[in-house]
Protein backbone atom coordinates (compact mmCIF):
# COMPACT_ATOMS: atom_id res chain seq x y z
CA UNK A 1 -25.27 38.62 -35.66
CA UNK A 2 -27.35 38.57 -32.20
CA UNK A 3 -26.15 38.74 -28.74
CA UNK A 4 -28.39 37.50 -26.45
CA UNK A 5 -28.47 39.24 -22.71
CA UNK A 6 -29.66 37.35 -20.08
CA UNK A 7 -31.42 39.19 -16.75
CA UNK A 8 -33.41 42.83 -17.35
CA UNK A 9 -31.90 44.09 -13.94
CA UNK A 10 -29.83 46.33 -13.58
CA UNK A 11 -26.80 44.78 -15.01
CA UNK A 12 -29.01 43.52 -18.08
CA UNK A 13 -30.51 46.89 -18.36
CA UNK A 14 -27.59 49.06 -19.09
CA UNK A 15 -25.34 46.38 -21.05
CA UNK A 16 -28.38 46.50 -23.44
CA UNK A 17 -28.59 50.36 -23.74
CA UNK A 18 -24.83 50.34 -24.18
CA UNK A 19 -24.82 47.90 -26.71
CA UNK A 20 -27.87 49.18 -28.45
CA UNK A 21 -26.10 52.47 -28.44
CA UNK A 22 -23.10 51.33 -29.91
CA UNK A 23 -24.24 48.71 -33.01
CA UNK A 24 -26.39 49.03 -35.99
CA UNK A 25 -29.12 47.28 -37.65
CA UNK A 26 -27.06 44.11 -38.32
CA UNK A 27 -26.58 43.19 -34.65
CA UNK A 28 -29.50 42.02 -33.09
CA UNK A 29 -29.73 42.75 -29.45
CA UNK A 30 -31.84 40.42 -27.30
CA UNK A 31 -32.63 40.81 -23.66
CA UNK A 32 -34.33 37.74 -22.11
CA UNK A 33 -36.02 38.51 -19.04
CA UNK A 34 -39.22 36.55 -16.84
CA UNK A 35 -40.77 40.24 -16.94
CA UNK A 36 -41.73 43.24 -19.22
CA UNK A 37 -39.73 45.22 -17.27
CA UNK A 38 -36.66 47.02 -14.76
CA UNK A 39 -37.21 46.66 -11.54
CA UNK A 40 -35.74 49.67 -9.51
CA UNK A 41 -35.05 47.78 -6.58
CA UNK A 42 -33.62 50.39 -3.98
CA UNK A 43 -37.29 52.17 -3.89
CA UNK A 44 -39.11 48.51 -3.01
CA UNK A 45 -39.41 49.41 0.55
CA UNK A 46 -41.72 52.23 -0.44
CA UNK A 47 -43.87 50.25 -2.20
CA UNK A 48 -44.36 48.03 0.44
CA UNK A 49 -45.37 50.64 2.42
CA UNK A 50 -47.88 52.48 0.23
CA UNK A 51 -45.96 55.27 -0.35
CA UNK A 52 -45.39 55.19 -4.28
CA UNK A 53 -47.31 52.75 -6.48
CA UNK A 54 -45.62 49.46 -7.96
CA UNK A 55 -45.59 50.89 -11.14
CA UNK A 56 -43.48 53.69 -10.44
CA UNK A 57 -40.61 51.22 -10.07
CA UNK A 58 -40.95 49.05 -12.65
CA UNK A 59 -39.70 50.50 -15.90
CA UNK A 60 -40.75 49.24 -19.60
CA UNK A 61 -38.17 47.34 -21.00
CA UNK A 62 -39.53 47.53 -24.41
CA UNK A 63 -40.21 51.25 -24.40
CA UNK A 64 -36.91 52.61 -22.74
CA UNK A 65 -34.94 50.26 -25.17
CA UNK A 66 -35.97 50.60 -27.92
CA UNK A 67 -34.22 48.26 -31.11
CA UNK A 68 -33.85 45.74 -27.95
CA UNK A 69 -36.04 42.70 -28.81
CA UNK A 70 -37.61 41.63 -25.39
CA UNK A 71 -38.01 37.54 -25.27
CA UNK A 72 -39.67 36.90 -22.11
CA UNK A 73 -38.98 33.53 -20.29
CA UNK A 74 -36.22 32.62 -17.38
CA UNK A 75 -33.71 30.77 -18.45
CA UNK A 76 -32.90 27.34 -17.00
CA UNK A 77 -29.72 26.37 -19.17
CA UNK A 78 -26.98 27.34 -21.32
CA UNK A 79 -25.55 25.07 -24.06
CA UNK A 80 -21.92 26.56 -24.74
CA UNK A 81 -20.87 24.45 -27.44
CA UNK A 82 -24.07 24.91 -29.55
CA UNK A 83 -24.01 28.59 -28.59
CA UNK A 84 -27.80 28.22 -27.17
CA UNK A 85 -29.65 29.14 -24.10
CA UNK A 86 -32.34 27.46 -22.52
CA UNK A 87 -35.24 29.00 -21.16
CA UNK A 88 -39.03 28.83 -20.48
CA UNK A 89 -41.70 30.84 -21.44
CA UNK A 90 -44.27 32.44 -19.23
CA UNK A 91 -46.58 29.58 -20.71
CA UNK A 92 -43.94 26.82 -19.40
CA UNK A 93 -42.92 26.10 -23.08
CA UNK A 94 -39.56 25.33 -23.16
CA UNK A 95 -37.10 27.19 -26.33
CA UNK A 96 -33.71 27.54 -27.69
CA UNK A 97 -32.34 30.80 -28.54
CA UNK A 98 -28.85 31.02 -29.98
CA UNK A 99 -26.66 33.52 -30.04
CA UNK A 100 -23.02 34.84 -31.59
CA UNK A 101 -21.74 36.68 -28.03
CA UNK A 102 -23.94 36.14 -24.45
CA UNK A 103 -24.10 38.19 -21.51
CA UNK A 104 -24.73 36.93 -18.54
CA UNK A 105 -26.66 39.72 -16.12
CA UNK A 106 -28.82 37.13 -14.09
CA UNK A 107 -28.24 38.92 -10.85
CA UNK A 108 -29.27 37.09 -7.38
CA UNK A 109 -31.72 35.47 -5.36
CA UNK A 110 -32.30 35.64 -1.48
CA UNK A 111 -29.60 34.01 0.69
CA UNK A 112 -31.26 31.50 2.64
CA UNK A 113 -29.44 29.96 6.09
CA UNK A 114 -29.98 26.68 7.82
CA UNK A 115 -32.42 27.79 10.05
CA UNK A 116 -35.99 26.06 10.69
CA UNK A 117 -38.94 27.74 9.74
CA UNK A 118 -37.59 30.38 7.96
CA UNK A 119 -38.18 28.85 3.85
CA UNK A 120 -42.03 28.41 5.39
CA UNK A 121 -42.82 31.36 7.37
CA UNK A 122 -40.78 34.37 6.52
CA UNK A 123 -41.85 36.72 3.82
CA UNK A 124 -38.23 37.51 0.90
CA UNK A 125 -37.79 41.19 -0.32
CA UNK A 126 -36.52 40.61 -3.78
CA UNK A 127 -39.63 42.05 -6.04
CA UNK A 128 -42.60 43.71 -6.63
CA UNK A 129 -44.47 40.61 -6.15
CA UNK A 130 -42.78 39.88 -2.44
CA UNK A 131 -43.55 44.04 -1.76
CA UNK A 132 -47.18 43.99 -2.39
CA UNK A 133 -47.41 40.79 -0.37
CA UNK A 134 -45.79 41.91 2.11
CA UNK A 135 -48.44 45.18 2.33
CA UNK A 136 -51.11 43.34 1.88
CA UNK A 137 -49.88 40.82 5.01
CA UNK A 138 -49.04 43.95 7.36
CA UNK A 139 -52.38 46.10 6.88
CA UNK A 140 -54.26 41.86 7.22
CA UNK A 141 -52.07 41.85 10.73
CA UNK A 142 -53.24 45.55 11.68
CA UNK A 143 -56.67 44.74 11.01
CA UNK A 144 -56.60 41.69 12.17
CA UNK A 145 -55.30 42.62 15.59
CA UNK A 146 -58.22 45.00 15.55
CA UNK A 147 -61.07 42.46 15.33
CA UNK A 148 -59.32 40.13 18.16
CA UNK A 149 -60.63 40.13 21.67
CA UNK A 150 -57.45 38.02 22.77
CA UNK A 151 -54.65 40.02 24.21
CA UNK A 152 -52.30 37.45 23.26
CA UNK A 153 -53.22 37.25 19.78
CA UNK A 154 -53.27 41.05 19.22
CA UNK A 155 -49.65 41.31 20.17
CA UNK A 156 -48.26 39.24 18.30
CA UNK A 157 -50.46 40.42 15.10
CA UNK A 158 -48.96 43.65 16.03
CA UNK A 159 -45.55 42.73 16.17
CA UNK A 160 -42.81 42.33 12.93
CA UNK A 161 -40.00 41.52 12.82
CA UNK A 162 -36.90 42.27 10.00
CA UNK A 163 -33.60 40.07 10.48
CA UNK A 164 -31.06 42.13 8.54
CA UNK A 165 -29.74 45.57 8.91
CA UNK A 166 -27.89 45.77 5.58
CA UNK A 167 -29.33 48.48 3.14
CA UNK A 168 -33.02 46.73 2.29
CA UNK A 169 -33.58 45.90 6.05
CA UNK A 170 -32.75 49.06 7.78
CA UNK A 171 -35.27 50.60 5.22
CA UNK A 172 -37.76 48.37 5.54
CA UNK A 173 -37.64 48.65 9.12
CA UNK A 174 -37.53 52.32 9.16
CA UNK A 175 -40.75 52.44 6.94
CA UNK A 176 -42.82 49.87 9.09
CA UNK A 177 -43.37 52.11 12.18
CA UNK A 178 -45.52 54.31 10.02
CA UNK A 179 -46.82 52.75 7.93
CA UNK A 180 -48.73 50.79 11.12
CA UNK A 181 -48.90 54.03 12.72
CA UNK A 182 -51.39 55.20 9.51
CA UNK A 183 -53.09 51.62 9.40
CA UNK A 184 -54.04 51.75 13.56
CA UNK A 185 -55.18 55.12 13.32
CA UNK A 186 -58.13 53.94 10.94
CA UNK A 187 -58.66 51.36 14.04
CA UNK A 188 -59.77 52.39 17.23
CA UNK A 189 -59.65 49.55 19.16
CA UNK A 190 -56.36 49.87 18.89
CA UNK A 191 -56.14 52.68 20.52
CA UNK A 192 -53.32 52.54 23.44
CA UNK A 193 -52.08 49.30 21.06
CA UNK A 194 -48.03 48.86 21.49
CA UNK A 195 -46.65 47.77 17.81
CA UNK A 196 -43.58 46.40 18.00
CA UNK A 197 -40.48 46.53 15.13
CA UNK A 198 -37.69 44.94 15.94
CA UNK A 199 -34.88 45.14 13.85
CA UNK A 200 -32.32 41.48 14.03
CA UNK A 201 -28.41 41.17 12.61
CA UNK A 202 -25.66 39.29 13.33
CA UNK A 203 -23.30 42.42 12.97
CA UNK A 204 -22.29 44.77 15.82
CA UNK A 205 -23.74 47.67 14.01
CA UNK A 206 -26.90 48.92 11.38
CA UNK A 207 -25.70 49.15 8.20
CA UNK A 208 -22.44 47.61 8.75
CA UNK A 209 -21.11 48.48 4.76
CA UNK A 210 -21.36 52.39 5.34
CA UNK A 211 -18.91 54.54 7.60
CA UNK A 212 -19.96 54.59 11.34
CA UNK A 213 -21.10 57.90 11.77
CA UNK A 214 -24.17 56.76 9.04
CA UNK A 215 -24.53 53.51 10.79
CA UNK A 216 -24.84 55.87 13.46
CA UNK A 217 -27.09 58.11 12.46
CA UNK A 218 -29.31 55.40 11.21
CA UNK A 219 -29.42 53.80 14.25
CA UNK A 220 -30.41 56.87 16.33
CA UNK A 221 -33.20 57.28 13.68
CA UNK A 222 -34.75 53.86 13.97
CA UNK A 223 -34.55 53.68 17.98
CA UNK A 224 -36.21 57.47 18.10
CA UNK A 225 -39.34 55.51 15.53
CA UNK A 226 -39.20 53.20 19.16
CA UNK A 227 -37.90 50.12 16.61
CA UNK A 228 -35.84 47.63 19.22
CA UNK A 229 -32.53 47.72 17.51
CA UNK A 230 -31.01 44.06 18.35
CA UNK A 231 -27.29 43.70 16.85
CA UNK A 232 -25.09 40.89 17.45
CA UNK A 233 -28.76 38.40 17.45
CA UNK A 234 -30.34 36.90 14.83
CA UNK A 235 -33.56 34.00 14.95
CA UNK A 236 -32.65 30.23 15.78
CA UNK A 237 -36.06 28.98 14.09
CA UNK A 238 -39.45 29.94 13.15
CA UNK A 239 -42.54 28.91 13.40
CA UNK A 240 -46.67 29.78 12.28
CA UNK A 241 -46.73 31.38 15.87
CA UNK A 242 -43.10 33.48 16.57
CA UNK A 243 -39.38 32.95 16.32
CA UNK A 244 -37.01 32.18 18.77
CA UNK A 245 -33.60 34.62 18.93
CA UNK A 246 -30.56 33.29 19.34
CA UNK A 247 -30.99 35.51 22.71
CA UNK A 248 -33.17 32.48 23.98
CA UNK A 249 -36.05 34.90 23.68
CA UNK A 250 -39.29 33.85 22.33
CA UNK A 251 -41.54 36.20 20.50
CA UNK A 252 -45.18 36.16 19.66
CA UNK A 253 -45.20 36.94 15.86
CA UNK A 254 -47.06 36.50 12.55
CA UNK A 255 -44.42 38.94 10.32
CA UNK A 256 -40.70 37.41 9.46
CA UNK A 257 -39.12 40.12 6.72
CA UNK A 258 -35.48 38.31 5.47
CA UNK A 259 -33.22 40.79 4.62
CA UNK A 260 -30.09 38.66 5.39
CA UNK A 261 -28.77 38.88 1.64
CA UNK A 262 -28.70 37.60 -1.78
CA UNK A 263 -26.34 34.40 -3.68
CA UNK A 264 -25.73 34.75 -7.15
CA UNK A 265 -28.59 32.91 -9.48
CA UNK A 266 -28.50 29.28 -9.14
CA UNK A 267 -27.74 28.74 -13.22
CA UNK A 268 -24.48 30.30 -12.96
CA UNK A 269 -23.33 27.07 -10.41
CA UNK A 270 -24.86 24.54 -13.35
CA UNK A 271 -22.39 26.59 -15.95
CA UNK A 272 -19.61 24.25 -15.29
CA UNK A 273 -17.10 27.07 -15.50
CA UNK A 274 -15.02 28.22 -12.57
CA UNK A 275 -16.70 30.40 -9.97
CA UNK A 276 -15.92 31.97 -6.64
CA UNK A 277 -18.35 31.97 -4.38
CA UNK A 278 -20.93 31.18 -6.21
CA UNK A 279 -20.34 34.00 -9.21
CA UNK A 280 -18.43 33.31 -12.56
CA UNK A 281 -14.88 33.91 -12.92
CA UNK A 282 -14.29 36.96 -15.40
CA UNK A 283 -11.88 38.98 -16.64
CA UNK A 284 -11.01 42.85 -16.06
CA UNK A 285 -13.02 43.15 -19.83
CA UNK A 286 -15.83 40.99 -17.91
CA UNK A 287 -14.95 38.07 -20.28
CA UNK A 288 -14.90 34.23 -19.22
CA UNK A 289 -11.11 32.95 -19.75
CA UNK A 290 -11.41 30.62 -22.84
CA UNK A 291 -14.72 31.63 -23.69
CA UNK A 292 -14.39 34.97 -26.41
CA UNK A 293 -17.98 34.70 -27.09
CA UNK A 294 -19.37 35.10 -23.12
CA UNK A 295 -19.36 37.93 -21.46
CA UNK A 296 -20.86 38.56 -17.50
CA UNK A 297 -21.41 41.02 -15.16
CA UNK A 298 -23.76 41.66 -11.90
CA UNK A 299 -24.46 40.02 -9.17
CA UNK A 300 -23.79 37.05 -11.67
CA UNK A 301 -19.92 37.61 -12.01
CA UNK A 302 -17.06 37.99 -9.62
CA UNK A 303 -15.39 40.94 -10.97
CA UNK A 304 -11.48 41.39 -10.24
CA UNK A 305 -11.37 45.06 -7.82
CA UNK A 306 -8.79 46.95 -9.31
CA UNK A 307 -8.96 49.18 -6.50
CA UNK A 308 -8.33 45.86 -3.62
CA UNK A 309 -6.39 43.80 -5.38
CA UNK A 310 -7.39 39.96 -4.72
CA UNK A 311 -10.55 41.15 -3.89
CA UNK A 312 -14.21 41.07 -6.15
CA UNK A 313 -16.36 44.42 -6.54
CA UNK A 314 -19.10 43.72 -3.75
CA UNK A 315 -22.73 43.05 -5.29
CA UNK A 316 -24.37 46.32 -5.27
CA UNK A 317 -26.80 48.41 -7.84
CA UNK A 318 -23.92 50.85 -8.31
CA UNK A 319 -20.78 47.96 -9.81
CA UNK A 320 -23.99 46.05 -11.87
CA UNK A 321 -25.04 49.65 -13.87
CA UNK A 322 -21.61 50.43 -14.45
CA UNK A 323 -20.61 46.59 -15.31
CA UNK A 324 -23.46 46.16 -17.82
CA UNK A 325 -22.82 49.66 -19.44
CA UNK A 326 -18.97 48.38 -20.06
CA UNK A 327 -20.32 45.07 -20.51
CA UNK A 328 -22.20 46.55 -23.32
CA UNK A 329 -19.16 48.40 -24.54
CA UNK A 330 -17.09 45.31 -24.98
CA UNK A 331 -19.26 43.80 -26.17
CA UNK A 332 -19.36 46.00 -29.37
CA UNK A 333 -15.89 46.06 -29.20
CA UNK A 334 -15.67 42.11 -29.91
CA UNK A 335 -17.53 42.76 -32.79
CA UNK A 336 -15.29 45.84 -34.49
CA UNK A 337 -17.22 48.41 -33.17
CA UNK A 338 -14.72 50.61 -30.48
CA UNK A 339 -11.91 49.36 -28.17
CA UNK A 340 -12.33 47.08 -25.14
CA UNK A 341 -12.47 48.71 -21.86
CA UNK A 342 -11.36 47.65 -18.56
CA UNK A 343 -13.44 48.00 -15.31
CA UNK A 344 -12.14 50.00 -12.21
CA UNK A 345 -14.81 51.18 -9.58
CA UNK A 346 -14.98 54.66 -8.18
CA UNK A 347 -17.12 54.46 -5.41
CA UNK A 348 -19.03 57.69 -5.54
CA UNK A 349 -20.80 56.44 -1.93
CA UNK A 350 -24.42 55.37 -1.34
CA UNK A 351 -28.01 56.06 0.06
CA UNK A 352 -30.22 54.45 2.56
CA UNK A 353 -34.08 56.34 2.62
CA UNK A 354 -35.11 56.01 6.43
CA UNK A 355 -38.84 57.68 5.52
CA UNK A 356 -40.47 60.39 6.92
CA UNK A 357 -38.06 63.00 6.62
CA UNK A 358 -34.73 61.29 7.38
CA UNK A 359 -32.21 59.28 5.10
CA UNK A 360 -28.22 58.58 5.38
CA UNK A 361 -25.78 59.47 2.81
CA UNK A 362 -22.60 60.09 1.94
CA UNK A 363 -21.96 61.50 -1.76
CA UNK A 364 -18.14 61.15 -2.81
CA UNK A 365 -18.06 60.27 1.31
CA UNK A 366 -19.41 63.17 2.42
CA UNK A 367 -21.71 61.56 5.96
CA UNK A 368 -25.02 63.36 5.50
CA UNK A 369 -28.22 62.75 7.44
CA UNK A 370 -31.46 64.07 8.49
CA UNK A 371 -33.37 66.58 5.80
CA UNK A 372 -30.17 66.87 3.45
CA UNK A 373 -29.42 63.67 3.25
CA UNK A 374 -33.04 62.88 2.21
CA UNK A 375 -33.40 65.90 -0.36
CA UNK A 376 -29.28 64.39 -1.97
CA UNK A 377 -31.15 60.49 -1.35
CA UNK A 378 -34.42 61.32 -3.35
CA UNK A 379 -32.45 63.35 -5.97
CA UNK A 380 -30.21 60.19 -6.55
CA UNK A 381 -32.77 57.79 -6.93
CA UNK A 382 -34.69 60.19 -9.76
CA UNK A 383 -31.07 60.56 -11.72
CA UNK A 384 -30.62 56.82 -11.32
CA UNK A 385 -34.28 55.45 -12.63
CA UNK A 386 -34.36 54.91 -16.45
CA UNK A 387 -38.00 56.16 -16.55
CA UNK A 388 -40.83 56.78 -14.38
CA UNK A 389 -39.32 59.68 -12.77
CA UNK A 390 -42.39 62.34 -12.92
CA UNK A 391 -44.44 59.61 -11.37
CA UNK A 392 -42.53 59.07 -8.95
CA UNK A 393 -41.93 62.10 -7.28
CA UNK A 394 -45.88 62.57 -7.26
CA UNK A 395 -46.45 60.10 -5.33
CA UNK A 396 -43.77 61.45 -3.11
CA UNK A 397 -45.59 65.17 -3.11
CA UNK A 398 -48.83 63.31 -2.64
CA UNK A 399 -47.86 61.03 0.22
CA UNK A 400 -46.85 64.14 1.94
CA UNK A 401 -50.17 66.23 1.53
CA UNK A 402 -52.18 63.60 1.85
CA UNK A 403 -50.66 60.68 3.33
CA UNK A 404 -50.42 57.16 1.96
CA UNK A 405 -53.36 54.91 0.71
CA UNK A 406 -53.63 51.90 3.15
CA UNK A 407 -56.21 48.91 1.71
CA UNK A 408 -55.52 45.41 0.81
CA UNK A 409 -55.42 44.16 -2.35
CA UNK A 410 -56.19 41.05 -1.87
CA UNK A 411 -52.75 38.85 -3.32
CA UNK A 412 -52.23 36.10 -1.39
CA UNK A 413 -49.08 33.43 -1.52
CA UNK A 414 -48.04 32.97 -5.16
CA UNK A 415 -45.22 30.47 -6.88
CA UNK A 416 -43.03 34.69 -7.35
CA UNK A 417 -43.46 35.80 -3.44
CA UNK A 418 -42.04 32.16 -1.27
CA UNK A 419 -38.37 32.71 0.00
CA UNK A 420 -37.11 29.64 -1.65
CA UNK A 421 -36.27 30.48 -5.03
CA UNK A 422 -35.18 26.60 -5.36
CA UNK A 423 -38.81 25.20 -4.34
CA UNK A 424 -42.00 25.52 -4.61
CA UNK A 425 -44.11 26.68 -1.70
CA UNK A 426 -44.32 23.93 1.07
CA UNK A 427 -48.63 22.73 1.38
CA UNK A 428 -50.27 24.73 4.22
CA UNK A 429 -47.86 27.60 3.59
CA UNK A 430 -49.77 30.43 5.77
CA UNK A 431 -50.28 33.42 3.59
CA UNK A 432 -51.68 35.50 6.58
């Protein structure tokens, strides 16, 4: 008997640990996955600004599940009558893999919008791959800026820009202003040097999902770090040299962070089953109707809310750990082993790390901010991460003593970091 499980994140992860938990030697538990490991997304921002290193939140699949046979490859079909799914190696092979139940856990992909320029010039926020990049491009602007003579050019080298003020871009433009901060001061000709953040969404308010008085206190957090809050404006199009706002305004850039959203995985659309917007149609159990054998759950599957009836659980870290760990459950329970479960959300509230020594929270809706909310944020994040823990809150203690390491490493543009997840990287990409 095997049950394949497709997607490592944090859906994948914990339907896999569940089920693991649950069977015995006779069920073979497979997690297909394009990497070796779990990538703890909410703690990317720090990576990309060289406060804890890229291996602190990545997490070994094969040592932190262990009886879970790793395959690793992406997959790029699903045959439902012959039970099989498609997928290609690291090596661009291409293989079969059957299975006797399937989980789907392939999460999401940046949400691109009709808007010129962006697929070419802005840099995604999705992985460890589009974090280092993204470090490596900042400190290349800083130092950059610093070998330029040109007014002109030095401003704009010294000025980013994050459209987005969901979760991922209020942190990453919280971060920015000192991370630069430590990169200038190794520069003085840039001395006296304005660097700009500027901080772009469509909504009326930073972090529009949480209760106001956290949007608030975000807010007040990011304007005091002198980052140019603009809500209610986005970009109309981008180019090599700037973007344009929807303001009219032109600015002189070289840094476009997207932080506009995520779609479900593209092979859930080529499923032929029913979907809504985008994610497959399940079941309370996280079943497909008509299909006994498939089960989903993530970012992958719109999940009936108990709690808001007609509506879907919203695609967040918090439903896909507690989806894949019931996922896992029912999984089992198809096979003999337990009784099915049903999933109802209990939203124990959320997190947002705005560096230095602020953060918002509210625990079972309690609206925390400033030191408390950072000492409840960090302890969160080192309950939540499957491994890695010790590491990480070294490189915490260390960044505080002795502040953060700030070198390039030399990546450049690569087929993992371009925005487009549906093409390749367009010739004469810049990768500066």
């Amino acid at each position: 008997m095997r049950v394949v499980i497709v997607g490592g994140g944090f859906a994948g992860y914990h339907a896999a640990k569940s089920l693991r938990e649950r069977t015995g030697e006779d069920v073979e538990v497979v997690i297909l996955n394009p990497t070796d490991y779990f990538l703890y997304l909410p703690l990317l921002p720090e990576v990309a600004a060289g406060i804890i290193d890229p291996r602190r939140v990545t997490v070994s699949l094969p040592q932190t599940l262990p009886g879970v046979r790793l395959v690793l490859g992406t997959a790029s079909a699903v045959d439902l009558d012959g039970r099989a799914v498609v997928y290609t190696d690291p090596e661009d092979r291409e293989h079969r893999l059957g299975y006797d139940r399937l989980v789907l856990a392939t999460g999401s992909v940046n949400k691109l919008l009709p808007i010129p320029g962006v697929a070419e010039h802005a840099h995604g926020f999705r992985g460890v791959s589009e974090a280092l990049y993204l470090r490596d491009h900042i400190t290349r602007q800083i130092e950059l800026a610093a070998a330029t003579d040109d007014p002109a050019e030095r401003n704009a080298r010294c000025t980013f820009v994050v459209v987005g003020a969901g979760y991922t871009g209020t942190e990453v433009a919280a971060q920015g202003p000192g991370f630069t901060a430590a990169l200038a001061r190794r520069h003085p000709e840039l001395a006296g040097q304005p660097i700009r953040w500027l901080l772009l969404d469509l909504a009326d308010r930073v972090l529009p999902e949480l209760d106001h008085r956290l949007g608030r206190a975000a807010d007040k957090v990011l304007r005091d770090r002198r980052v140019e809050v603009l809500m209610k404006t986005s970009i109309d199009s981008a180019d090599a040299q700037g973007v344009t706002l929807t303001s009219g305004e032109s600015v002189p850039s070289r840094t476009l962070v997207w932080c506009v959203g995520v779609r479900p995985d593209p092979l859930v659309a080529d499923l032929g089953l029913p979907t809504t917007q985008g994610r497959l149609r399940v079941t309370e159990q996280l079943t497909v109707p008509g299909r006994t054998e498939l089960f989903a759950c993530g970012d992958a599957a719109a999940v009936p809310d108990l709690t808001r009836p007609g509506e879907c659980t919203a695609m967040t870290a918090q439903h896909a750990q507690r989806q894949g760990q019931l996922a896992g459950r029912n999984v089992a329970a198809s096979l003999g082993l337990g009784r099915v479960g049903t999933y109802r959300h209990h939203d124990l509230g959320f997190v947002v790390d705005l560096g230095a020594h602020a953060a918002a929270a509210n625990p079972l809706h309690i609206p925390l901010s400033g030191r408390v909310a950072k000492v409840v944020t960090r302890g969160y994040h080192l309950l939540a991460m499957p491994g890695n823990r010790v590491r990480t809150a070294v490189d915490w203690t260390l960044d505080a003593l002795i502040g953060r390491q700030t070198v390039q490493l030399g990546l450049v543009r690569s087929g993992a970091v371009p925005l487009d997840t549906d093409s390749p990287p367009a010739p004469g990409t810049r990768s500066e």
